[in-house]
Protein backbone atom coordinates (compact mmCIF):
# COMPACT_ATOMS: atom_id res chain seq x y z
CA UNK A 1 13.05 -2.10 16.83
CA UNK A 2 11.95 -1.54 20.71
CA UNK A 3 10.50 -4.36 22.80
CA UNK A 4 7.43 -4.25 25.69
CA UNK A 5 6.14 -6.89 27.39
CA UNK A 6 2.21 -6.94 27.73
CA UNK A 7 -0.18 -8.71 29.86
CA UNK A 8 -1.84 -11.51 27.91
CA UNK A 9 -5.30 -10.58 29.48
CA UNK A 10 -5.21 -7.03 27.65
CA UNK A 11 -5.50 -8.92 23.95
CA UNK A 12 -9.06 -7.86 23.79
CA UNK A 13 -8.40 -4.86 24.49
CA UNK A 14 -6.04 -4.20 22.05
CA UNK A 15 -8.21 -6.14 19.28
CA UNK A 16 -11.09 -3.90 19.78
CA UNK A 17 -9.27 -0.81 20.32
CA UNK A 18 -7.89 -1.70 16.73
CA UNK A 19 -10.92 -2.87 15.30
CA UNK A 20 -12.33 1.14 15.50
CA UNK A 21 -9.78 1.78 12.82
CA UNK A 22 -9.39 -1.79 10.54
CA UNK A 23 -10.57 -4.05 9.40
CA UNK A 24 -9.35 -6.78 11.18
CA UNK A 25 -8.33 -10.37 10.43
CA UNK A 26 -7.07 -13.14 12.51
CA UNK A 27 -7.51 -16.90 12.97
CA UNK A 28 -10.96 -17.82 14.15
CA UNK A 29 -11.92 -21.42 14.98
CA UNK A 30 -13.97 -23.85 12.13
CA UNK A 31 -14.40 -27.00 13.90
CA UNK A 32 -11.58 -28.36 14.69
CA UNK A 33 -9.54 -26.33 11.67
CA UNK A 34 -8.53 -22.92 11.70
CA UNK A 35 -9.31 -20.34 9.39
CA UNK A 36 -7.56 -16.63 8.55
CA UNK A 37 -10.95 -14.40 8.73
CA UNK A 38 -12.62 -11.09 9.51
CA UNK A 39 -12.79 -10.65 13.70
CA UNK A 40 -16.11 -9.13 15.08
CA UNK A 41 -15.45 -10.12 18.62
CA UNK A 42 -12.44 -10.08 20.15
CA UNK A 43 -13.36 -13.39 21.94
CA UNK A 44 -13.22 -14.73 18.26
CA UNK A 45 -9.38 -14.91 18.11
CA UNK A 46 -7.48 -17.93 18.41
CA UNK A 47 -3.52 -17.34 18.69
CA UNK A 48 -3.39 -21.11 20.29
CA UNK A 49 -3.97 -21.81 16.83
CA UNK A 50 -1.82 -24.64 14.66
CA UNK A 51 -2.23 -23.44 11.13
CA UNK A 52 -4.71 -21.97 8.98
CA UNK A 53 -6.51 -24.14 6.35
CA UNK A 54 -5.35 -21.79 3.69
CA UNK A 55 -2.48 -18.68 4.13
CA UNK A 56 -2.63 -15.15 4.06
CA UNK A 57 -1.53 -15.04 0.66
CA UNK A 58 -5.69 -15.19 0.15
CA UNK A 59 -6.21 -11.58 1.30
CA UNK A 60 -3.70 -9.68 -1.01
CA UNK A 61 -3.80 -12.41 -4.02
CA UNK A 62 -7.42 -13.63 -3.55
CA UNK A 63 -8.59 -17.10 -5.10
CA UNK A 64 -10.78 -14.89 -7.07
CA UNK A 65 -9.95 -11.35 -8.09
CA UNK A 66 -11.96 -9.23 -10.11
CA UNK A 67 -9.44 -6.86 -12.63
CA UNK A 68 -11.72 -5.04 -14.36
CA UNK A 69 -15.42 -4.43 -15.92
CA UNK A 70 -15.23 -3.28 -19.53
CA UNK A 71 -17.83 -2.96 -22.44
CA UNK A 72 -18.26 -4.89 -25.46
CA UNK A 73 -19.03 -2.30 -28.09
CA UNK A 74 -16.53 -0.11 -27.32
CA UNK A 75 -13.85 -1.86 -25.39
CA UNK A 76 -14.14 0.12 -22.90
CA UNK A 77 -12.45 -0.58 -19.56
CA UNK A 78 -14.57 0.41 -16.25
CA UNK A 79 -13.83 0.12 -13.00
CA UNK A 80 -9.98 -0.85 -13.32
CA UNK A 81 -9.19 1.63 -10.22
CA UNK A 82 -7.75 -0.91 -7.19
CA UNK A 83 -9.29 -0.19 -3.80
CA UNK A 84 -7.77 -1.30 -0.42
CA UNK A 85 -9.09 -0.63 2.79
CA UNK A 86 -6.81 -0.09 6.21
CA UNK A 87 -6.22 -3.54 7.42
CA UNK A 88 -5.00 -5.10 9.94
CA UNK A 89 -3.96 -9.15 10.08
CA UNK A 90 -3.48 -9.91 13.56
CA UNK A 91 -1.53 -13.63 14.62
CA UNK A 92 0.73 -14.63 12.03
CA UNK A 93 3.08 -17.13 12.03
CA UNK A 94 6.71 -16.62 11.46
CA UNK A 95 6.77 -19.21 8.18
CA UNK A 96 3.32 -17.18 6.84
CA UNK A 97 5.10 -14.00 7.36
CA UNK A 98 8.34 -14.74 5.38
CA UNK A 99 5.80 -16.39 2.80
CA UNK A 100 4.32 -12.98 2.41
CA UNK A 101 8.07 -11.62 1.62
CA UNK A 102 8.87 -14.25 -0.69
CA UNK A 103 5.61 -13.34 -2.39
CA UNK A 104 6.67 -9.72 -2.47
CA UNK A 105 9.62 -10.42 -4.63
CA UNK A 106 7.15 -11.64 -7.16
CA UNK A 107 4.59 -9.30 -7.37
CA UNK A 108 6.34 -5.76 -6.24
CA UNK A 109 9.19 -6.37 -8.16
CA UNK A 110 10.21 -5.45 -11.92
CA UNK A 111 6.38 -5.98 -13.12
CA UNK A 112 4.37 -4.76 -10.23
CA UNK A 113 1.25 -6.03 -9.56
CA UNK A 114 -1.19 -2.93 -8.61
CA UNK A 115 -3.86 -5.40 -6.88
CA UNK A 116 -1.32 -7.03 -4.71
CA UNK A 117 0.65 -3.72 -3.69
CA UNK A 118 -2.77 -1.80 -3.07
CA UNK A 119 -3.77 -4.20 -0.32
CA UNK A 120 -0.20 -5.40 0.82
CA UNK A 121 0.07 -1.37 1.29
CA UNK A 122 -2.41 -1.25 3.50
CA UNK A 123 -2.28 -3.93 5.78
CA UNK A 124 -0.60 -3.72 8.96
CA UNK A 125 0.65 -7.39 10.36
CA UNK A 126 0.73 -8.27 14.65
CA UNK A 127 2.54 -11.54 14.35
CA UNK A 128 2.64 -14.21 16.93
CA UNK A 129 4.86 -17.00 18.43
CA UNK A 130 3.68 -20.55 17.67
CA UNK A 131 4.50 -24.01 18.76
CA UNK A 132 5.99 -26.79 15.59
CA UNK A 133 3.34 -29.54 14.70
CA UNK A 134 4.62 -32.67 13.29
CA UNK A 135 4.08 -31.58 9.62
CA UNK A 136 6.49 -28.48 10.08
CA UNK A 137 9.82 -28.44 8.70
CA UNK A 138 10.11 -24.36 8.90
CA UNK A 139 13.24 -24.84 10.12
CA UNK A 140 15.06 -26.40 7.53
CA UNK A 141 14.35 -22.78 5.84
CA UNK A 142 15.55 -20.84 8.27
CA UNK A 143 11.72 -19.25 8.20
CA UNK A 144 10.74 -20.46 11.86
CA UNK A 145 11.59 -17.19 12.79
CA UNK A 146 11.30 -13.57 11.51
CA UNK A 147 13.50 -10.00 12.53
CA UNK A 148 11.26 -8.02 9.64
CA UNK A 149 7.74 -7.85 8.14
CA UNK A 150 5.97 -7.14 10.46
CA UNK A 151 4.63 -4.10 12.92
CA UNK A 152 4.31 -6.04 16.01
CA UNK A 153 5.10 -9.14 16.82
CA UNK A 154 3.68 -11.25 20.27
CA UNK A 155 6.35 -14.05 21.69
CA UNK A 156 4.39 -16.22 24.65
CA UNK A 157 6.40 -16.04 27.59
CA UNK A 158 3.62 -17.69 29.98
CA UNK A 159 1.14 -14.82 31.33
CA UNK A 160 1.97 -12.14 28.88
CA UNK A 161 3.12 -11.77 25.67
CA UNK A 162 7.47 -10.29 24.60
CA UNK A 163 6.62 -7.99 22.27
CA UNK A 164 9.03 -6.74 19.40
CA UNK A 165 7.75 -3.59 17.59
CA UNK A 166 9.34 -3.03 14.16
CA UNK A 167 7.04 -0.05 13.02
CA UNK A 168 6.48 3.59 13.86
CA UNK A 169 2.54 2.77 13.56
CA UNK A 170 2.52 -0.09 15.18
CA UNK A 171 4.16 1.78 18.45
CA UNK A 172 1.38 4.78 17.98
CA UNK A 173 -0.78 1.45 17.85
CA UNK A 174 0.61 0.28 20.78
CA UNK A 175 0.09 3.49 23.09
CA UNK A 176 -2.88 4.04 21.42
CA UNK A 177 -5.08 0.84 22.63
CA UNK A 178 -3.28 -0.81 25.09
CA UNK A 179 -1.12 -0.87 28.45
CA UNK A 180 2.23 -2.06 27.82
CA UNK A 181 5.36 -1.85 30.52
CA UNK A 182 8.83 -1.59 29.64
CA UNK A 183 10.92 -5.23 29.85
CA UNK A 184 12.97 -6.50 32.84
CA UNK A 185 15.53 -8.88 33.56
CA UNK A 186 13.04 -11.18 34.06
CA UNK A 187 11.05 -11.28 30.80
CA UNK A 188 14.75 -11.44 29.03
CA UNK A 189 15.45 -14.49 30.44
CA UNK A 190 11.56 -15.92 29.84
CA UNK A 191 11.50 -14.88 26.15
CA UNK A 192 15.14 -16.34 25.76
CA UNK A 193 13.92 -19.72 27.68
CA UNK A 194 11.66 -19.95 25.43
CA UNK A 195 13.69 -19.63 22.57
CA UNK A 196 15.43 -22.20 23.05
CA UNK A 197 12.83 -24.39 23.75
CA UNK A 198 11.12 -23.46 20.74
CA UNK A 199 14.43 -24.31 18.66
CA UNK A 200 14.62 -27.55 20.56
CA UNK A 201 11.10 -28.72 19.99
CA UNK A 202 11.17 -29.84 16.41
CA UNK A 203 10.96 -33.26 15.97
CA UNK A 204 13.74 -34.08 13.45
CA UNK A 205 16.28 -32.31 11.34
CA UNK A 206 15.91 -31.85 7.45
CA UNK A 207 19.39 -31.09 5.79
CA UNK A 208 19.16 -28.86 2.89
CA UNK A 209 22.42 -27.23 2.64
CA UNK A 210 23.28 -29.26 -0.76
CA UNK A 211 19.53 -29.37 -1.84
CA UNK A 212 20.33 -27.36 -5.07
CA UNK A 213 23.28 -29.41 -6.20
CA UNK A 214 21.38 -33.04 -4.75
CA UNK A 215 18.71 -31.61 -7.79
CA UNK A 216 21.09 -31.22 -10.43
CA UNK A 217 22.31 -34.74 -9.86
CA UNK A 218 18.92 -36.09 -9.44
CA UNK A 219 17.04 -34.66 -12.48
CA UNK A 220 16.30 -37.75 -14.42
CA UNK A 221 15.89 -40.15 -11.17
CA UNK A 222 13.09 -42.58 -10.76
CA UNK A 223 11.51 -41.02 -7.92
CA UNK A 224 10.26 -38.42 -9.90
CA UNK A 225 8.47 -41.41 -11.80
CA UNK A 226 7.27 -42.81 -8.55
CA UNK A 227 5.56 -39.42 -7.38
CA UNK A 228 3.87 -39.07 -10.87
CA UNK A 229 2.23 -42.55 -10.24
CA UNK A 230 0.49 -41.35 -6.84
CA UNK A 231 -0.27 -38.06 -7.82
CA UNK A 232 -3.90 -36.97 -8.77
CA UNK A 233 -3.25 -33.72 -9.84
CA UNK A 234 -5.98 -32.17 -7.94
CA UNK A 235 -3.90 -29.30 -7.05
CA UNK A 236 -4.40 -29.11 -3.42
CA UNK A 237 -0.73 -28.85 -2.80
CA UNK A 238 -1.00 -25.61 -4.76
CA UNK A 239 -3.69 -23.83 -3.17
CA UNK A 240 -3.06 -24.55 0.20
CA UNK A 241 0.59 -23.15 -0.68
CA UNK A 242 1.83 -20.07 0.77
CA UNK A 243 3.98 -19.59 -1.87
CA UNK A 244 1.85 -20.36 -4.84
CA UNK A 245 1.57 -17.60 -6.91
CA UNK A 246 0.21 -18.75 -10.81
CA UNK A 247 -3.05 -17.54 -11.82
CA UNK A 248 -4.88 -17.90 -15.12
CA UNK A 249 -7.12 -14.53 -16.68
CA UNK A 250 -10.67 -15.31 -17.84
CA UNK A 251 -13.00 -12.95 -19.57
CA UNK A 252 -16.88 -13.41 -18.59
CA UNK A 253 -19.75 -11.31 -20.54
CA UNK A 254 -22.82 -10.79 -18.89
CA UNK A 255 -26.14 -12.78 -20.48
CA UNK A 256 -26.99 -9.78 -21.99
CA UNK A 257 -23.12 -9.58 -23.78
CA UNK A 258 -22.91 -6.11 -23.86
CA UNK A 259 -20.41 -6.09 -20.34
CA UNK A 260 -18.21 -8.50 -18.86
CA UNK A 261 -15.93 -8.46 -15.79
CA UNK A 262 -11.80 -9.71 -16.25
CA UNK A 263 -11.15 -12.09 -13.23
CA UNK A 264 -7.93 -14.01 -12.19
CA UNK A 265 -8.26 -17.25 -10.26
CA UNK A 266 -5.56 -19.14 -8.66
CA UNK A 267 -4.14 -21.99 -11.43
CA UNK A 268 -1.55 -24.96 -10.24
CA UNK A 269 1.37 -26.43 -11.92
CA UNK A 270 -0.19 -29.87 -11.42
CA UNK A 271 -3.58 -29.18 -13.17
CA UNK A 272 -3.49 -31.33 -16.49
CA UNK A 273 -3.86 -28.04 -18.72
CA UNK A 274 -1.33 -26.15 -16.94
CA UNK A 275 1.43 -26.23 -19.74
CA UNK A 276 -1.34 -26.59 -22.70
CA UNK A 277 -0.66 -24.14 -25.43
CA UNK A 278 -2.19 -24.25 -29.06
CA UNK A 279 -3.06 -26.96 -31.32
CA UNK A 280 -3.34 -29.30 -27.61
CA UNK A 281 0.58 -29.25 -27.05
CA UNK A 282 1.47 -30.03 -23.95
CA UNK A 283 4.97 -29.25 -22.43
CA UNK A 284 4.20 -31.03 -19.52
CA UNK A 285 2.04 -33.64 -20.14
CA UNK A 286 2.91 -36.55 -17.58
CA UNK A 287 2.34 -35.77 -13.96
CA UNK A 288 5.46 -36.95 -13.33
CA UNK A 289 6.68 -33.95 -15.24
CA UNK A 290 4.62 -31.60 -13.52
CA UNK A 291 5.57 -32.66 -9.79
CA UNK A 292 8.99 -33.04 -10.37
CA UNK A 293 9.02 -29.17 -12.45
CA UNK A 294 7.04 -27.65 -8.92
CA UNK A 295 10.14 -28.76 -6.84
CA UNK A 296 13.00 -27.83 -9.04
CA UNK A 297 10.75 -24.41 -9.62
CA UNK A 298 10.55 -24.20 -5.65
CA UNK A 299 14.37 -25.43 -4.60
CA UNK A 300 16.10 -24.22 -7.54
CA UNK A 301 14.50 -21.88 -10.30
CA UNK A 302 13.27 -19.24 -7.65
CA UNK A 303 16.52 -19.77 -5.96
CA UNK A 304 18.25 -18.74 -8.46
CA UNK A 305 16.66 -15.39 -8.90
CA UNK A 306 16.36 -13.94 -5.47
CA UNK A 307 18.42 -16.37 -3.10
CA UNK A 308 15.93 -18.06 -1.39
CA UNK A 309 13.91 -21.17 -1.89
CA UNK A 310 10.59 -20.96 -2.42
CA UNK A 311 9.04 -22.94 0.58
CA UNK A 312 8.34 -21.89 4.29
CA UNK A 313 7.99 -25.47 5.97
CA UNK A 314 4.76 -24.84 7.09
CA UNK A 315 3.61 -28.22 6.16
CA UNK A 316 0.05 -27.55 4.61
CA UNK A 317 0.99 -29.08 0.98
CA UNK A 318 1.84 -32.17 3.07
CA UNK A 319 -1.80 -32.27 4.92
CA UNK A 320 -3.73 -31.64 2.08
CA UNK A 321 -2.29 -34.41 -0.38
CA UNK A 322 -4.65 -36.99 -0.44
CA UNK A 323 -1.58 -38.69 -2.07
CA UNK A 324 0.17 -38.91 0.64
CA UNK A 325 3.18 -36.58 -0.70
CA UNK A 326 5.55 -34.46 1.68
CA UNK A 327 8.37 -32.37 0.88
CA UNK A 328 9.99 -33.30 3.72
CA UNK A 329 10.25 -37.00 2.54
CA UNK A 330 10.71 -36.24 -0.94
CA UNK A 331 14.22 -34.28 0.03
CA UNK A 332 14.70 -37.37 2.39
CA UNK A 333 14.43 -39.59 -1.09
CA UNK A 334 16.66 -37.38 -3.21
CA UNK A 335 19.30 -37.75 -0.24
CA UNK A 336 19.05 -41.57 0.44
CA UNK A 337 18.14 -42.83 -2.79
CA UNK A 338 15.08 -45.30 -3.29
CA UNK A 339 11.00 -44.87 -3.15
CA UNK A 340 9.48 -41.90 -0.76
């Protein structure tokens, strides 16, 4: 890794000098809400941005993904090949980048997934400093910062931009598209300023050194109980989620039935059907059971495979219950005892 420092005014630049060769994504403003999509205009881009309605995970693992088209008669499979255009994703957060490694150790792992490696292949990532709202609790993961997954990476140090370049391409990008100057005393002492200002600006500390163990002791407590009572299992928490990664397979024929496509779609743990299997049993039929199975599979289960939990603070879940429900209180309930 080498660091620049570049001028915050030569953004557009960059952004259309890269948008000759991508296809580029980034937050744009919708209403007052953000939202990760394709950049036209350079003048589109927000990196003042709090946090996209829903996370990158959408562009390698889409909502909707179409598999494959196959034939009735025959069973024959047609256009299975995967397809991924050059990229690039351009403002990322440090909790949406380590959400995109987390989701790596799913789907690149012992089964890969070709439609997830195809695009996660080819997509290039400019990440981007950011300031805590009140719903993030990043870092009680450790994930409000990030040393890898990414090509380029933009700290604000006031009138320009730090910037740490972990890739070979994204240095070629670098001289390629835009002016950059080598860093001085000065910027050092900015970007580690605001460091520490950074660290200093969240709101309240979440302890989860003993979260695993607080679990084990806390398996058959009441508060799970309590959280099945306000839950509507809409699934929200789920799809807003990072980290999220079940899906459910569908077949559709065409009206005339001789072809049909194979399409995933994002599924939730919470969704009443979720744990459904023949003859209508249903492993998890209470919500109760199904909230309480999406925190030990976040804090513990995943945990226990790959050494991290499954969660990047980022604090959407929390927004988008309609229920009210927050991690950050629900580990705050586990510790103290009594109602969240």
């Amino acid at each position: 890794m080498f660091f620049r420092v570049m001028d915050k005014e030569r953004v557009p630049e960059l952004v259309s000098g890269l948008s000759e060769s991508f296809e580029l994504f980034g937050p744009v403003a919708k209403g007052e809400k953000f939202v990760l999509d394709r950049i036209e205009d350079p003048a589109e881009l927000r990196l003042d941005f709090d946090t996209t309605l829903l996370p990158p995970k959408k562009l390698f693992f889409p909502p909707e993904d179409q598999m494959m088209r196959f034939r009735v008669a025959d069973n024959e499979v047609l256009d299975d090949e995967v397809f991924a255009a050059p990229r690039m994703i351009f403002g990322l957060h440090p909790c949406d980048i380590n959400a995109l490694m987390l989701m790596d150790n799913v789907f690149t792992g012992d089964y890969e997934d070709p439609y997830y490696t195809a695009r996660r292949a080819s997509t290039m990532i400019v990440g981007v400093s950011c300031v805590p709202t009140e719903s993030c609790f990043c870092n009680a993961w450790g994930t409000d910062e990030v040393h890898w997954g990414f090509d380029v990476f933009l700290t604000d140090i006031g009138d320009r931009y730090f910037v740490s370049v972990h890739s070979v391409k994204g240095a070629e990008l670098l001289d390629q598209h835009v002016v950059t100057r080598e860093i001085t005393d000065e910027d050092t002492a900015a970007f580690q300023e605001r460091t520490r200002a950074f660290k200093s600006s969240f709101t309240e500390e979440l302890d989860t050194a003993q979260l695993p163990l607080l679990l084990d002791a806390k398996f058959d407590d009441k508060l799970w109980d309590e959280l099945g009572e306000r839950c509507l299992s809409c699934g929200a928490c789920s799809m807003v989620c990072p980290t999220c990664y079940c899906f459910d397979v569908k077949d559709r024929l065409a009206a005339d039935g001789k072809t049909g496509v194979r399409v995933r779609t994002w599924d939730s743990c919470q969704f009443s059907e979720f744990a459904e299997v023949a003859h209508g049993d249903n492993f998890r039929a209470s919500r109760a059971s199904r909230v309480k199975y999406r925190y030990y599979h976040k804090q513990w289960g995943y945990l226990s495979k790959f050494e991290r939990v499954l969660c990047v603070g980022c604090g959407r879940c929390a927004k988008a219950c309609l229920a009210g429900i927050s991690p950050r209180e629900v580990v705050k309930a586990l510790e103290k005892g009594g109602e969240c």
